[in-house]
Protein backbone atom coordinates (compact mmCIF):
# COMPACT_ATOMS: atom_id res chain seq x y z
CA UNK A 1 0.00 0.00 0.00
CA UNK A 2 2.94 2.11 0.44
CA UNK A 3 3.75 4.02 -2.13
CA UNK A 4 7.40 3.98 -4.20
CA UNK A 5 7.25 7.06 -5.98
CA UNK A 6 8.13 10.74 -4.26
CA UNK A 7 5.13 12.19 -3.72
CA UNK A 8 1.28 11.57 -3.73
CA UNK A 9 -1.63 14.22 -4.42
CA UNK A 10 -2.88 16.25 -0.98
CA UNK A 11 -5.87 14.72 -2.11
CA UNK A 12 -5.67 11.87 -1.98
CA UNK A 13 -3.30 11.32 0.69
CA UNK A 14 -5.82 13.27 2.96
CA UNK A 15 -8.62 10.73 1.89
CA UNK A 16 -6.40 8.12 2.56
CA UNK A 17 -5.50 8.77 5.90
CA UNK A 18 -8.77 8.87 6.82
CA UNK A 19 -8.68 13.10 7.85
CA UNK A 20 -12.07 12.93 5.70
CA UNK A 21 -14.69 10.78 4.60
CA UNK A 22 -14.41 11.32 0.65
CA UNK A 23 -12.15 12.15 -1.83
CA UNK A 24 -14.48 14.76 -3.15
CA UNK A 25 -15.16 16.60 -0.04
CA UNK A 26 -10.59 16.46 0.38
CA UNK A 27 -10.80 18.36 -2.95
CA UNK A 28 -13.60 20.62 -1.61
CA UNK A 29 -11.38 21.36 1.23
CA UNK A 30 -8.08 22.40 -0.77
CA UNK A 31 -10.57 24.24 -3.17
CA UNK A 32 -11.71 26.28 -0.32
CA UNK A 33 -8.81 27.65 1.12
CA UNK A 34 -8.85 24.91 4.27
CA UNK A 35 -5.74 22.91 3.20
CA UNK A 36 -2.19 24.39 3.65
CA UNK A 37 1.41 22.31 2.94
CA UNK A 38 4.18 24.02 4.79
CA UNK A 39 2.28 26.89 5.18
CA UNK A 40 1.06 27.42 1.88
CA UNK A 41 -2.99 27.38 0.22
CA UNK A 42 -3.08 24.26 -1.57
CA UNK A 43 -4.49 22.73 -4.77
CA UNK A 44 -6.20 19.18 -5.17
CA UNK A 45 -3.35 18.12 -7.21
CA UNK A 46 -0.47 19.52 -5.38
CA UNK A 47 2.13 17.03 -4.52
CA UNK A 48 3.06 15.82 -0.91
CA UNK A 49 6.05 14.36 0.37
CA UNK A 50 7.58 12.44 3.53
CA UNK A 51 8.44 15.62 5.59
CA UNK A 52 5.90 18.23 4.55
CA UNK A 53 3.36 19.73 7.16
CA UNK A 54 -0.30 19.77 6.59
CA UNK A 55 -2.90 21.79 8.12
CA UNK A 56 -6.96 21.23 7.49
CA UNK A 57 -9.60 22.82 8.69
CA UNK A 58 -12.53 20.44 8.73
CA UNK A 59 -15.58 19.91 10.90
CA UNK A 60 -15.08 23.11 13.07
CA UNK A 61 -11.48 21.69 14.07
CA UNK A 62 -7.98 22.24 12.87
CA UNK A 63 -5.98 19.02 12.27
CA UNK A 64 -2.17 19.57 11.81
CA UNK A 65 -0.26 16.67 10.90
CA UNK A 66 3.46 15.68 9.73
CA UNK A 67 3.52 13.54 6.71
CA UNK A 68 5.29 10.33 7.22
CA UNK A 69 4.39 7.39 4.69
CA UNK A 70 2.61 8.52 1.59
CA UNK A 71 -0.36 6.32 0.62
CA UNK A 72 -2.16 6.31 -2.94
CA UNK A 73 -5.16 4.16 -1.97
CA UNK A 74 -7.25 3.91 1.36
CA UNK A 75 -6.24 2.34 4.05
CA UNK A 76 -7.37 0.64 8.22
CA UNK A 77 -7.24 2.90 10.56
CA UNK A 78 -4.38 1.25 12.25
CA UNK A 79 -2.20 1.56 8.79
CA UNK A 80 -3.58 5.21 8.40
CA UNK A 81 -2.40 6.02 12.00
CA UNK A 82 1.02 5.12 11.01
CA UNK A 83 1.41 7.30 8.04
CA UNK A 84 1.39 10.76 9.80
CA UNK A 85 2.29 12.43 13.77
CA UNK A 86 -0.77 14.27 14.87
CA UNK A 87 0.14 17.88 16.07
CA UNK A 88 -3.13 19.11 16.65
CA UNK A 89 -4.57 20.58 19.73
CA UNK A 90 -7.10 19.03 21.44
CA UNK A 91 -10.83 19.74 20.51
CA UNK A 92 -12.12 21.82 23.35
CA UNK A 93 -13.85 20.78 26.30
CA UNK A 94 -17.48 20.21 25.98
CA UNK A 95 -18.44 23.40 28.29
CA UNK A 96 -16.83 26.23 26.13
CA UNK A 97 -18.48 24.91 22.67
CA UNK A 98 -21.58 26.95 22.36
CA UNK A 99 -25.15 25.30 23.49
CA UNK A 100 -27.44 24.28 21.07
CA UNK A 101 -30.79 26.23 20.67
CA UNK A 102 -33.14 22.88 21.06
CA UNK A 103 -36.89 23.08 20.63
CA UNK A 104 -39.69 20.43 21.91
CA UNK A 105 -40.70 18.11 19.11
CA UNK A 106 -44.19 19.23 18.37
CA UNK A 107 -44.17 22.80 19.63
CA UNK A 108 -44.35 24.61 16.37
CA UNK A 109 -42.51 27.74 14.89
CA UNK A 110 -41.05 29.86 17.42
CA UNK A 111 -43.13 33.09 18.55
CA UNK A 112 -41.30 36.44 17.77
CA UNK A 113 -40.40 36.79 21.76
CA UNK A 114 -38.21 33.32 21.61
CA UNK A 115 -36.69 34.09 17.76
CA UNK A 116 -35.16 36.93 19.64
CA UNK A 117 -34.12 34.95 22.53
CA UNK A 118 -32.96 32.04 20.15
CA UNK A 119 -30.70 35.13 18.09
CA UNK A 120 -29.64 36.86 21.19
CA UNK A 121 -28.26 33.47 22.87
CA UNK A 122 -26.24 32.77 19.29
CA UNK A 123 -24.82 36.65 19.64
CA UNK A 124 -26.11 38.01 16.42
């Protein structure tokens, strides 16, 4: 599964690694700006190598990993864990992410009064 060759598309190596689900949505991500290598935006196709630092920004949470093994195809999770050294901080504790505005099941639109409540809890 290891690849030979020099280098590997971001890509694909990120979809390999498991970082995201898809392929598609690791191309989304260098697309939009949320993929850098060594510090710098990155294209779909751009070439990675042992050595080179990778940032994403995916799911609300910034991973930033070390490549180590490059990998063309999908691998386990136990393989995949082996290819690259986690940097990242740690996702924050439960109590500082912001609550949730939850409504009853059943109870309808919200009334004018609790929109503003809803919109003054999110800050806008």
């Amino acid at each position: 599964m290891a690849s030979d060759e020099g280098s590997v598309r971001i890509d694909s190596w990120i979809w390999s690694v498991r970082l995201t689900k898809t392929r598609s949505a690791a191309a989304a991500a260098c697309r939009g700006g949320h993929v850098r290598v060594n510090g710098e935006r990155a294209k779909p196709a751009q070439p990675v190598r042992p050595g080179d630092e990778v940032r994403l920004r995916h799911l609300g949470r910034e991973r930033i990993v070390v490549v180590k093994r490059l990998v063309r195809k999908r691998v386990g999770a136990a393989i995949a864990a082996e290819c690259f050294v986690d940097n990242s901080p740690p996702p924050p504790p439960p109590e500082y992410v912001a609550p949730v505005a939850r409504r009853e099941r059943g109870a309808g639109r919200p009334t004018k009064r609790e929109r503003r409540e809803i919109e003054r809890l999110r800050g806008r």
